[in-house]
Protein backbone atom coordinates (compact mmCIF):
# COMPACT_ATOMS: atom_id res chain seq x y z
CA UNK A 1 0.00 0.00 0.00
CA UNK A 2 0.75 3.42 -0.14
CA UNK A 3 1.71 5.45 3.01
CA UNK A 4 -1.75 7.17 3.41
CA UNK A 5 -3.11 3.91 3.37
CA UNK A 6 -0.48 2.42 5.38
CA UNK A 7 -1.22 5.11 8.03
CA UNK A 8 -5.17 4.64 7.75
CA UNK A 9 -5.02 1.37 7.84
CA UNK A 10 -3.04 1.27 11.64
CA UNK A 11 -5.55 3.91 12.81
CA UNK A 12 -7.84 1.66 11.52
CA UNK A 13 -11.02 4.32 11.50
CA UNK A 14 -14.28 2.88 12.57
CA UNK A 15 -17.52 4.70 11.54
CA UNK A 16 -19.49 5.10 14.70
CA UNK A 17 -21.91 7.63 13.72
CA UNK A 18 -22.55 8.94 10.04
CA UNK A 19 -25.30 11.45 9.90
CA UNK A 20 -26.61 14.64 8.98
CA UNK A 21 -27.74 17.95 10.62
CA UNK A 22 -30.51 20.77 9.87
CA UNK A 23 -29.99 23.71 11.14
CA UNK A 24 -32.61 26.55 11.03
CA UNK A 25 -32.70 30.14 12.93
CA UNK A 26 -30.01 31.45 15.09
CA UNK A 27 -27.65 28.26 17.04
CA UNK A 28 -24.61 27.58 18.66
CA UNK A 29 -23.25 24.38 19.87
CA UNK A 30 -20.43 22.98 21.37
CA UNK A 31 -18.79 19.55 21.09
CA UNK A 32 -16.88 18.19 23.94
CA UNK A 33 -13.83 16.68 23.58
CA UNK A 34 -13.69 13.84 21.48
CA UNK A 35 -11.11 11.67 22.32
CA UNK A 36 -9.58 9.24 19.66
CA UNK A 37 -11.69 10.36 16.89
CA UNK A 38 -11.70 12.48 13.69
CA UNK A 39 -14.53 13.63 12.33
CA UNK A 40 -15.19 14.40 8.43
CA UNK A 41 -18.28 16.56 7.47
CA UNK A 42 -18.95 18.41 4.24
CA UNK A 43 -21.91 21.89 3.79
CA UNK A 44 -24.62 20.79 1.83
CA UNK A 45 -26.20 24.07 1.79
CA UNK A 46 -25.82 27.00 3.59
CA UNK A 47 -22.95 27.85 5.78
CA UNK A 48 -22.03 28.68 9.28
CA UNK A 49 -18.72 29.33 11.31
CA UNK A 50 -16.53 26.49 13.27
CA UNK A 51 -14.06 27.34 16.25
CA UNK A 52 -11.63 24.70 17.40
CA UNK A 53 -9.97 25.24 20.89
CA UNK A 54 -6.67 25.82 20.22
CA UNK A 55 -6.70 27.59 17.03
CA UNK A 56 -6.95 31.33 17.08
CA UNK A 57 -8.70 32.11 14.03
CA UNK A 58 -12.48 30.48 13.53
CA UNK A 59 -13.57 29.09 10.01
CA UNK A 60 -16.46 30.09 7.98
CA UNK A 61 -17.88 27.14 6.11
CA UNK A 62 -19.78 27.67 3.09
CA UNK A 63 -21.73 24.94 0.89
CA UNK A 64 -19.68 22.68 -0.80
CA UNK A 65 -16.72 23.60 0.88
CA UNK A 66 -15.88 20.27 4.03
CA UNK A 67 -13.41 19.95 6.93
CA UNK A 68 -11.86 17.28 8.97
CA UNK A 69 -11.12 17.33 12.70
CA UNK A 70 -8.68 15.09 13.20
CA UNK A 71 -7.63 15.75 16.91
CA UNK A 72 -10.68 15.15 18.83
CA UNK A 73 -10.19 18.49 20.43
CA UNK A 74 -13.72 20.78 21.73
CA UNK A 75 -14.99 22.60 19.16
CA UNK A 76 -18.29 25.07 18.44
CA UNK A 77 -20.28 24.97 15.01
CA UNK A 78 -22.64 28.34 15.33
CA UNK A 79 -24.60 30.50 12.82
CA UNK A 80 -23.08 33.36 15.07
CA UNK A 81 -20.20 32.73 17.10
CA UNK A 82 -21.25 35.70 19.51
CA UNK A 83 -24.04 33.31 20.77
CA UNK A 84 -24.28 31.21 23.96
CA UNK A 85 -23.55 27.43 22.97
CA UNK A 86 -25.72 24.43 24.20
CA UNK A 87 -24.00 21.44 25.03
CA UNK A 88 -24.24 19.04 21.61
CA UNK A 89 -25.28 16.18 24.09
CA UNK A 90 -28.83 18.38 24.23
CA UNK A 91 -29.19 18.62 20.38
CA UNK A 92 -27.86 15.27 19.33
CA UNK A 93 -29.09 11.80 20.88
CA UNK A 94 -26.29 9.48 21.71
CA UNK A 95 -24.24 7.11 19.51
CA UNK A 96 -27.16 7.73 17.22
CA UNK A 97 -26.29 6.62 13.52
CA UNK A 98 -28.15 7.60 10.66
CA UNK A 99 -31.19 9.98 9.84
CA UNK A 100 -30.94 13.76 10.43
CA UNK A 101 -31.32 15.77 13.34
CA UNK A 102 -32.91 19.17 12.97
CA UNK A 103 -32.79 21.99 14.71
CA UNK A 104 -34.83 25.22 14.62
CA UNK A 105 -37.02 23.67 11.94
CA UNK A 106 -33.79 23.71 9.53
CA UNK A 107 -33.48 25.37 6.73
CA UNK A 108 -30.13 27.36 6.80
CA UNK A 109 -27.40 24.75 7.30
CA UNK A 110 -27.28 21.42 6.28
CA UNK A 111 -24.27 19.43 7.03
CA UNK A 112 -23.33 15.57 6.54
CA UNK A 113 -20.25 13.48 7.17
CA UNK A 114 -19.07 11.03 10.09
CA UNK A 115 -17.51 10.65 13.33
CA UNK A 116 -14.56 7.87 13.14
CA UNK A 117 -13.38 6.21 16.33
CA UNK A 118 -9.74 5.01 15.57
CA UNK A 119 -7.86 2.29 17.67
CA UNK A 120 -4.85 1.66 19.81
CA UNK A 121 -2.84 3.67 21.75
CA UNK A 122 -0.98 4.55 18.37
CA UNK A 123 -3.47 6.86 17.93
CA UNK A 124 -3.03 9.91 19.64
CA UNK A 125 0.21 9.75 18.04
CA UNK A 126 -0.87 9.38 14.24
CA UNK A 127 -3.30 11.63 15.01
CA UNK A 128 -1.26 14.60 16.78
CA UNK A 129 0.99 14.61 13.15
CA UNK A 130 -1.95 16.00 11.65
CA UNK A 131 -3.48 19.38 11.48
CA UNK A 132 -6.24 20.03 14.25
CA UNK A 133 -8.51 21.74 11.33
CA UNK A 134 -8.52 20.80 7.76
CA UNK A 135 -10.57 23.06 5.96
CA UNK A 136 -10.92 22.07 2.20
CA UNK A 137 -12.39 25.14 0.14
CA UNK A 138 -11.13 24.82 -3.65
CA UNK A 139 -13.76 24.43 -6.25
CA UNK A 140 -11.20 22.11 -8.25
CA UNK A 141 -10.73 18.32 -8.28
CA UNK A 142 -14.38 18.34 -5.48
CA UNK A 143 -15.94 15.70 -7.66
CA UNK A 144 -15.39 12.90 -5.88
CA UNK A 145 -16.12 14.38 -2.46
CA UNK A 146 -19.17 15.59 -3.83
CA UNK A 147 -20.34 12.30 -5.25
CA UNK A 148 -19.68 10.85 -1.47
CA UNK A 149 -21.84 13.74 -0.16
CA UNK A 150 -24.69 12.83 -2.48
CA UNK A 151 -25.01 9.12 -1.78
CA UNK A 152 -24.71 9.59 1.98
CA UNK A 153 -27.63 12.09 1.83
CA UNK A 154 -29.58 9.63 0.23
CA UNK A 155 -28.74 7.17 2.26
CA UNK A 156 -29.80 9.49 5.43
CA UNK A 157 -33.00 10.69 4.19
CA UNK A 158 -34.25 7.84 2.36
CA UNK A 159 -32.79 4.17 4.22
CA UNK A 160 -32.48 1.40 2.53
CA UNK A 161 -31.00 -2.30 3.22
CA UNK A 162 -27.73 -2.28 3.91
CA UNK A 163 -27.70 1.65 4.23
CA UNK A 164 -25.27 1.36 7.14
CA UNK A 165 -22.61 -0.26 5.47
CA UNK A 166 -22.86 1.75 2.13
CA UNK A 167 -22.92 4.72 4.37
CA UNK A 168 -19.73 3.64 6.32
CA UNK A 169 -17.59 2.98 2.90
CA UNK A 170 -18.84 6.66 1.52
CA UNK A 171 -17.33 8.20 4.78
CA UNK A 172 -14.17 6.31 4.59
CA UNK A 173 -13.80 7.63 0.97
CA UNK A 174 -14.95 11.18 2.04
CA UNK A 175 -12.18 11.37 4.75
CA UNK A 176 -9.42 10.05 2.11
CA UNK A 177 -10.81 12.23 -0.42
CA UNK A 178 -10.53 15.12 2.15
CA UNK A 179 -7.20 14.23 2.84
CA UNK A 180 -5.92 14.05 -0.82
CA UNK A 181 -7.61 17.22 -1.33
CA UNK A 182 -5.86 18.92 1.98
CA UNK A 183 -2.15 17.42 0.60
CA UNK A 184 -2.89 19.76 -2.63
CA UNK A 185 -4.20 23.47 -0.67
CA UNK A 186 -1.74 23.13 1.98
CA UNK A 187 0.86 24.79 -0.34
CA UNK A 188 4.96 24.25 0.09
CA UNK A 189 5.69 25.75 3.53
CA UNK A 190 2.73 22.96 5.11
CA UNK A 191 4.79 20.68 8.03
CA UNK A 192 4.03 17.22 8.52
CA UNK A 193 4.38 13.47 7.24
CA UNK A 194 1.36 13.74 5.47
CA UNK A 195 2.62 16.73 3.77
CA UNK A 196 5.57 15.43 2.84
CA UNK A 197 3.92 12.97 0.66
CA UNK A 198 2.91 15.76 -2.08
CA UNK A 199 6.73 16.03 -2.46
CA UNK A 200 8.19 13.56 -5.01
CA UNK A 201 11.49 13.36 -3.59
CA UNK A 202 10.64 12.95 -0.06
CA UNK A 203 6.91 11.03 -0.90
CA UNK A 204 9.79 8.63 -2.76
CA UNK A 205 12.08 8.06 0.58
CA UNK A 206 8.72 7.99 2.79
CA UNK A 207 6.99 5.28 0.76
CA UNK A 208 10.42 2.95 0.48
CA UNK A 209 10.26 3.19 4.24
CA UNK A 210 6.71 1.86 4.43
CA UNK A 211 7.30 -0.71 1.42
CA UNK A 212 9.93 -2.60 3.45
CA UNK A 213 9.87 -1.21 7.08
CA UNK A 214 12.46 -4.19 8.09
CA UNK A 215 14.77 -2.95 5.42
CA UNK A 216 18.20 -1.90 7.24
CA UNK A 217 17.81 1.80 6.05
CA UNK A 218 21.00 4.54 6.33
CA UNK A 219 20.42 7.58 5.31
CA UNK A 220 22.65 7.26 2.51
CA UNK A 221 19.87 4.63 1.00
CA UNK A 222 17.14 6.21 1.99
CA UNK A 223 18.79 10.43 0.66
CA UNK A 224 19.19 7.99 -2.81
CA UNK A 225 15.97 7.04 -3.31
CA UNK A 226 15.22 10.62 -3.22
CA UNK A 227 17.75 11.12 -5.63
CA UNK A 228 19.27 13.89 -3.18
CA UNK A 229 22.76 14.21 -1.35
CA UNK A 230 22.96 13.08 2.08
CA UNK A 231 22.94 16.28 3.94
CA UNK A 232 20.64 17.41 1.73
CA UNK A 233 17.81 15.45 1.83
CA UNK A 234 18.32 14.94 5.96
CA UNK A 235 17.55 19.03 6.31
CA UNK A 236 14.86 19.37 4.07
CA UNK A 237 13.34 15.75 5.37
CA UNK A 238 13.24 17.51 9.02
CA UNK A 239 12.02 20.95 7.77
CA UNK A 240 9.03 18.98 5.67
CA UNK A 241 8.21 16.34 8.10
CA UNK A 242 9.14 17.81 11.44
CA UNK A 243 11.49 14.40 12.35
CA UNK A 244 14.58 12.97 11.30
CA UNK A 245 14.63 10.41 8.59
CA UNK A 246 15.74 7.63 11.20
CA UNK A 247 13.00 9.09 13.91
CA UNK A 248 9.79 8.60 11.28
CA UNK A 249 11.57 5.27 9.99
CA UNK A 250 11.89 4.05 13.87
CA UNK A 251 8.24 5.70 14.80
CA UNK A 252 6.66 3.95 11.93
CA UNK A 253 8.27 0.52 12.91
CA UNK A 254 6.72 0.95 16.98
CA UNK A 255 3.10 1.83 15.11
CA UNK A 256 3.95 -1.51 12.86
CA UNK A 257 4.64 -3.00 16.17
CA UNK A 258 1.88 -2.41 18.12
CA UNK A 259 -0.25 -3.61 15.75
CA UNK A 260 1.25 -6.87 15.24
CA UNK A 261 2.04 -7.32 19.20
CA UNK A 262 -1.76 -8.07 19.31
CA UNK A 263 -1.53 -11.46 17.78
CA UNK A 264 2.02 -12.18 17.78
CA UNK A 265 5.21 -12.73 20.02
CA UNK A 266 7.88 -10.27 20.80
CA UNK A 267 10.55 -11.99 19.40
CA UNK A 268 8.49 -12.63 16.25
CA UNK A 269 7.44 -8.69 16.00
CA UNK A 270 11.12 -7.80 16.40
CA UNK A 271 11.97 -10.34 13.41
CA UNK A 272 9.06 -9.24 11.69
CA UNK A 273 10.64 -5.45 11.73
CA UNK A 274 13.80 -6.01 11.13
CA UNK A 275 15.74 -6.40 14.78
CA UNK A 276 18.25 -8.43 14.98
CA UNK A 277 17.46 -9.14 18.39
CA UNK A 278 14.23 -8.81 20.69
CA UNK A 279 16.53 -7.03 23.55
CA UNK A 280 17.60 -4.49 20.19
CA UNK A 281 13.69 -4.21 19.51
CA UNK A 282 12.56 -3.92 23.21
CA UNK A 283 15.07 -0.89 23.38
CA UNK A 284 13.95 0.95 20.53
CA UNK A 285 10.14 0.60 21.37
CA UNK A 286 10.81 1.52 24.71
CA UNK A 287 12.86 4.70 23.20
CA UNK A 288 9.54 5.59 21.17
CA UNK A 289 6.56 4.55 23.35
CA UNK A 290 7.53 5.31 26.81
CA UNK A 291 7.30 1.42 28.16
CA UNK A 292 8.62 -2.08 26.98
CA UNK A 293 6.92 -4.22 24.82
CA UNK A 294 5.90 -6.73 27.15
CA UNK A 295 4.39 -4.17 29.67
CA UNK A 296 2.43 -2.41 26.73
CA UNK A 297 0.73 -5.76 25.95
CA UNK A 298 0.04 -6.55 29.41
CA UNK A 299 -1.28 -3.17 29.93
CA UNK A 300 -3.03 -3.45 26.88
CA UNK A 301 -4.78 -6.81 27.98
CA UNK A 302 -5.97 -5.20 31.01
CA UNK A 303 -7.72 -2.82 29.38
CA UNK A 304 -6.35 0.32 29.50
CA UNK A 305 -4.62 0.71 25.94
CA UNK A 306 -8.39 0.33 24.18
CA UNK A 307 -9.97 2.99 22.04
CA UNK A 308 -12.63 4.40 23.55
């Protein structure tokens, strides 16, 4: 696979609730924090503003244009910002998936997407790379997203069999969509891994990495495959992505690992990634995730390193 899809498919995203919203009249709500989640929503018609905490400049949304929230942080959707938000737990039922909700009688904002739960304690990590707003306004290259938009209305308003799992592939392909979209706005000074994948010569190092993880990479190999000089493609690697080349190659083995570690040994993980040794492996993954290997799984089996 690709590295977007390598990356998605660790988070492994879950569609918990995929639904759409009415607004009518003057509104304000605000969301709680949402833990391990990212939610993906595109304007059907009409438009109001969205404030994430933590970002100092609000968003207007206008129809057509869609965002993702990929941080779980609090955030307010209003027609006027100046207004008094309701909790969203007094507007929207819970864990309720499908149909609309409308408030006010509707009428001025109608909104549709998903909220994706994502797994693992990986998460947070994955998840903190990215953005905590993407906001995807261009007219150009919408057609799929659009098309995604379209079916899942239909499948709110008017349900049909199987209507829940047609409407959990369209929000899969709206948040990849979204994200494909966001890679070609964010413009040449954007920071990230995910950003770096726009850019040929770094996309080219980034996706050997994920093509054979267990691959003994150097620099050298990896500044080649770039077609760069060493030095080179090491500054620009950490100006683009944020992390040395040998930091995202190590970080992308641990989110390998804890993955696998769920149905396999530690010795066979460590094998599996390349280590020539468990002791080597149990170092490094201790270096990136705070804890050994065998105390994350035991931790894990208790419970505590479950998505909520």
């Amino acid at each position: 696979m690709d590295p977007l899809s390598d990356v998605l498919s660790v988070l492994q995203p879950q569609s918990h609730v995929s639904a759409g919203f009415d607004a009518g009249g003057d509104w304000a709500i605000r969301f709680p924090d949402q833990g391990a989640r990212i939610k993906c929503y595109a304007v059907v018609s009409g438009g109001c503003w969205l404030a994430v905490e933590g970002v100092a400049e609000p968003v207007r949304l206008s129809a057509g244009e869609c965002f993702v929230l990929p941080g779980g942080r609090p955030f307010r959707l209003a027609s006027d910002l100046a207004l008094p938000p309701v909790e969203a737990g007094a507007v929207f039922p819970p864990a309720r998936a499908g149909g609309v909700v409308t408030l006010n009688g509707g009428g001025g904002l109608f909104l549709v997407g998903s909220r994706f739960a994502v797994s693992g304690d990986h998460a947070a990590l994955l998840l903190g790379m990215l953005p905590p707003v993407i906001h995807i306004r261009a007219e150009a290259d919408r057609a799929t997203l659009r098309w995604a938009v379209e079916r899942m209305m239909e499948e709110l308003r008017q349900p049909r069999p199987g209507g829940a799992l047609v409407a959990q592939h369209l929000a899969h392909m709206m948040l990849i969509q979204a994200l494909r979209l966001h890679l070609v706005e964010a413009g040449a000074d954007a920071v990230g891994w995910l950003f770096a994948l726009a850019d040929k010569r770094l996309g080219a190092a980034i996706g050997a990495i994920h093509e054979a993880p267990a691959h003994p990479w150097t620099l050298h190999a990896l500044a080649a495959r770039a077609g760069m000089s060493r030095s080179a493609f090491a500054a620009r690697f950490k100006a683009k992505v944020g992390a040395t080349p040998m930091d995202y190659l190590a970080r992308w083995r641990m989110l390998l690992a804890i993955d696998r570690l769920a149905r396999l040994p530690v010795a066979a993980v460590a094998a599996g990634l390349g280590y020539e040794s468990e002791s080597a492996f149990s170092a490094a993954f201790k270096r990136v995730m705070g804890e050994a290997p065998r105390a994350y799984c035991r931790r894990r089996a208790a419970g505590e390193g479950s998505a909520p």
